[in-house]
C-alpha atoms as a PDB file:
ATOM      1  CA  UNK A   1       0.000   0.000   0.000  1.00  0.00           C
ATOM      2  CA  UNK A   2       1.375   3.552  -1.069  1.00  0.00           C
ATOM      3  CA  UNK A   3       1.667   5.973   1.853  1.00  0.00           C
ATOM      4  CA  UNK A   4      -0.972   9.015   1.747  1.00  0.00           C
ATOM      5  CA  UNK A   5       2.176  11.167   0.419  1.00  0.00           C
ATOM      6  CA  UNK A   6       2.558   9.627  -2.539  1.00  0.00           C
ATOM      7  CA  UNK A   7      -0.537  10.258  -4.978  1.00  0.00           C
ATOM      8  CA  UNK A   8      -1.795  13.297  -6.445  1.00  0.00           C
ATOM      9  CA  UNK A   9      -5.311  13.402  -4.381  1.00  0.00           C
ATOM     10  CA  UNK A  10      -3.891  12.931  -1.267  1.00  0.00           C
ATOM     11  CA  UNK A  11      -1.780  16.092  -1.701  1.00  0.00           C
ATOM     12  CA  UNK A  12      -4.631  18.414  -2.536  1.00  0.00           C
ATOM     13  CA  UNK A  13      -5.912  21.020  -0.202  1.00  0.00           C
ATOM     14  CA  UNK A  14      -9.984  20.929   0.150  1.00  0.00           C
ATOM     15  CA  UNK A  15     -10.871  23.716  -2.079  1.00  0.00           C
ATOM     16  CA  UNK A  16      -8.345  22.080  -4.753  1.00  0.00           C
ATOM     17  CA  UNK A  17      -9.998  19.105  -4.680  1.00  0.00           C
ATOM     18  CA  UNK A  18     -13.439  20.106  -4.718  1.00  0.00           C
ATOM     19  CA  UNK A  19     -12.229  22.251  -7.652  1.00  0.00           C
ATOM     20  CA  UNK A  20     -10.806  19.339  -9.759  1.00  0.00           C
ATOM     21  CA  UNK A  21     -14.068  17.176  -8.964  1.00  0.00           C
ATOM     22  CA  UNK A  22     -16.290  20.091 -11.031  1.00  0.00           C
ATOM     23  CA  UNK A  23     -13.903  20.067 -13.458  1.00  0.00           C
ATOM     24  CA  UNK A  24     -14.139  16.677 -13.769  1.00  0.00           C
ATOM     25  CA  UNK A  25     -17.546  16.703 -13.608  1.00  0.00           C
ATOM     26  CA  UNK A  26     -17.917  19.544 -16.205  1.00  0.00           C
ATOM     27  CA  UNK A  27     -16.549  17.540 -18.455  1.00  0.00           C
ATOM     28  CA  UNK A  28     -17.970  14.124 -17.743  1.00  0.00           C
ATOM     29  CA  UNK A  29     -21.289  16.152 -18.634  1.00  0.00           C
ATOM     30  CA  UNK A  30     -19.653  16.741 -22.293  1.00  0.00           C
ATOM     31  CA  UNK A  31     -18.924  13.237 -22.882  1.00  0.00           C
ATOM     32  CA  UNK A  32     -21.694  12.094 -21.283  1.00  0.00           C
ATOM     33  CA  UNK A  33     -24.200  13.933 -23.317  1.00  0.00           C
ATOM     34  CA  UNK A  34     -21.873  13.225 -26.753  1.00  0.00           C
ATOM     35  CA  UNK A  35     -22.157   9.453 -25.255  1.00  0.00           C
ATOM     36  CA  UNK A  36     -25.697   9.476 -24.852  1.00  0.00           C
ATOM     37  CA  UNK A  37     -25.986  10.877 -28.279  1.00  0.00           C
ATOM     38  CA  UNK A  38     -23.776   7.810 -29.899  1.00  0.00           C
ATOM     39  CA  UNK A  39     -24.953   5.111 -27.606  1.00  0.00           C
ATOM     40  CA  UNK A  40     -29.133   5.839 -27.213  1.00  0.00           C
ATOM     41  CA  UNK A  41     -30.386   2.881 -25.571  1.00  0.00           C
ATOM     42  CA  UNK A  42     -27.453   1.482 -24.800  1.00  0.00           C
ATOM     43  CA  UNK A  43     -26.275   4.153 -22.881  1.00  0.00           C
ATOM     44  CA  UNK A  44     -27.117   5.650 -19.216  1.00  0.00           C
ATOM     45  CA  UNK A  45     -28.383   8.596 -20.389  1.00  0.00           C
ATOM     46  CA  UNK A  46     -26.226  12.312 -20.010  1.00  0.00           C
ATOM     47  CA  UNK A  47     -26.531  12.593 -16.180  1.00  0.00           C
ATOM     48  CA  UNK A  48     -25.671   8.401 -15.441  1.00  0.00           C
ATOM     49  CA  UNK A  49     -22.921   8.559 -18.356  1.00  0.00           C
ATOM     50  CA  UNK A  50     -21.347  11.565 -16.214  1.00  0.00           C
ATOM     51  CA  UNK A  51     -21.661  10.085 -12.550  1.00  0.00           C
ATOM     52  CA  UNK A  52     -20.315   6.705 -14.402  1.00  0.00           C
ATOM     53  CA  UNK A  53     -17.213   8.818 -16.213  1.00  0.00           C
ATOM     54  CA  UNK A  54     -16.608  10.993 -12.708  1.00  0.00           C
ATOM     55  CA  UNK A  55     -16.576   7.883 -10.130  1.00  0.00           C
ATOM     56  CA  UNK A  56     -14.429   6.049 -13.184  1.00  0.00           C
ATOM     57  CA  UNK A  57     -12.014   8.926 -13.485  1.00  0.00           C
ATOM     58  CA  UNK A  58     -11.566   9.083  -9.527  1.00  0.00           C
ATOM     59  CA  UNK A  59     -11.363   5.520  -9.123  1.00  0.00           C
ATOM     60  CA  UNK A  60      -8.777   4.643 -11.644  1.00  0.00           C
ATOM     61  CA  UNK A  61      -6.827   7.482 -10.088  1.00  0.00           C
ATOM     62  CA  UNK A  62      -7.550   6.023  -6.146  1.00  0.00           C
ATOM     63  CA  UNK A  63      -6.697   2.752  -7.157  1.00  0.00           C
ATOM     64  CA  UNK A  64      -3.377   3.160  -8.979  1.00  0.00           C
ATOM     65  CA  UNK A  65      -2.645   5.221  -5.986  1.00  0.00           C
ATOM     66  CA  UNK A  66      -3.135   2.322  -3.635  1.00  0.00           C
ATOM     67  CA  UNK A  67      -0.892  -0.016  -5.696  1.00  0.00           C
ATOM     68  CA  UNK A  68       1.611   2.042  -5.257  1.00  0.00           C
ATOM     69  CA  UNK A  69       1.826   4.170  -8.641  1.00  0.00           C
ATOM     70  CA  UNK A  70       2.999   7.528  -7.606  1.00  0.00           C
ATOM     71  CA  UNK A  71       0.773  10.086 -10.086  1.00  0.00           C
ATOM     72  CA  UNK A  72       3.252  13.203  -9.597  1.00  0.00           C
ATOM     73  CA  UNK A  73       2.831  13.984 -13.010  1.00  0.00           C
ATOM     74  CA  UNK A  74      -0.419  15.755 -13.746  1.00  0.00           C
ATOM     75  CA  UNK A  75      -0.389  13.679 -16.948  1.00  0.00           C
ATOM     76  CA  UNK A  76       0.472  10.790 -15.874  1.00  0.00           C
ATOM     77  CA  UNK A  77      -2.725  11.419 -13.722  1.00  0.00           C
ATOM     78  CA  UNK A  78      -5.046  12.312 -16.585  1.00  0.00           C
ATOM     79  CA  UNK A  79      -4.291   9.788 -18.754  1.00  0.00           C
ATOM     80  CA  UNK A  80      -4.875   7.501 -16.101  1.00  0.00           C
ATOM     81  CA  UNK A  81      -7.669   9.032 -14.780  1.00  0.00           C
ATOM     82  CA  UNK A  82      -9.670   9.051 -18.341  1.00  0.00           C
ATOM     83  CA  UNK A  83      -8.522   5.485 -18.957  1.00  0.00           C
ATOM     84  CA  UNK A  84     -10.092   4.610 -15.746  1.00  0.00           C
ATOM     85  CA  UNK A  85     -13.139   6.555 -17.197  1.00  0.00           C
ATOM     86  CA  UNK A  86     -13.488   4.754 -20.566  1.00  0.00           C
ATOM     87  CA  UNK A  87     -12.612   1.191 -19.204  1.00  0.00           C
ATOM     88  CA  UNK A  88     -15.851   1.648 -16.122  1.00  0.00           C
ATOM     89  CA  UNK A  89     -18.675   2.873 -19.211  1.00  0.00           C
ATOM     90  CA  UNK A  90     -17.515   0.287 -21.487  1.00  0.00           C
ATOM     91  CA  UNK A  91     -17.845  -2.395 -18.894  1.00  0.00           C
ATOM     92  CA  UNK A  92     -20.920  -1.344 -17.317  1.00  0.00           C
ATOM     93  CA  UNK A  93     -22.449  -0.651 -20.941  1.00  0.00           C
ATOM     94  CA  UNK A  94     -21.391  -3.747 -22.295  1.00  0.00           C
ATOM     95  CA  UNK A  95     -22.663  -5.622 -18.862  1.00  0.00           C
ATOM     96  CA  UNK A  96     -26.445  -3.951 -19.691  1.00  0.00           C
ATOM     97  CA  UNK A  97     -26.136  -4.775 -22.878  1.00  0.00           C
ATOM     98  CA  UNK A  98     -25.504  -8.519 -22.148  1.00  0.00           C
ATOM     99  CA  UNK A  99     -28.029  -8.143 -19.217  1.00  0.00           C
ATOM    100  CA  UNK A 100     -30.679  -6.548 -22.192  1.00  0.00           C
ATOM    101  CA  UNK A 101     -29.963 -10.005 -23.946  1.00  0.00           C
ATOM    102  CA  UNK A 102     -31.173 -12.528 -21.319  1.00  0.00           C
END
C-alpha cells in the first residue's frame, strides 16, 4: 500500500480538490451527453454517463494510488484518470447490454 504522500489526491488542499471534482464533472457532462448521443439505448443517459465517467475517473486514479503508482505527473494522472473513465462505461455498458440479452 502507497503511503498518503505519494498520490496526487492525497496532496490536494480541500478547495483544490473540490475544484478538480467540477472540473471533472464539467466535463464528464460533455462526454456524457456526446455518449448518450452515440450510444441511445445502450447508454445511461447524459446525467448516469457523467456520474459513471466521474466515479471512473476518480477511481482509476484512487486505485493506482493504492498499488503504489505515484501520479506526480499531472499527466500521468489524466491519462490515467480518463482510462479509468473509458474502461468503467464500457464495462458497465457492455454488462447492460448482455443483461438486455437474457
Amino acid at each position: 500500500m502507497a503511503s498518503k504522500g505519494a498520490g496526487v489526491l492525497w496532496n490536494l488542499e480541500y478547495g483544490w480538490l473540490m475544484m478538480a471534482v467540477a472540473m471533472v464533472a464539467v466535463i464528464a457532462f460533455i462526454f456524457g451527453a456526446a455518449l448518450d448521443v452515440l450510444m441511445r439505448d445502450d447508454g445511461f443517459g447524459p446525467i448516469g454517463n457523467m456520474t459513471l465517467f466521474t466515479a471512473g475517473f476518480f477511481a482509476a486514479i484512487f486505485a493506482v494510488n493504492c498499488y503504489g503508482i505515484p501520479l506526480r505527473d499531472l499527466t500521468l494522472a489524466t491519462a490515467t484518470g480518463l482510462c479509468g473513465a473509458f474502461v468503467t462505461i464500457a464495462v458497465l455498458a457492455l454488462a447492460k447490454a448482455g443483461l438486455s440479452r437474457i
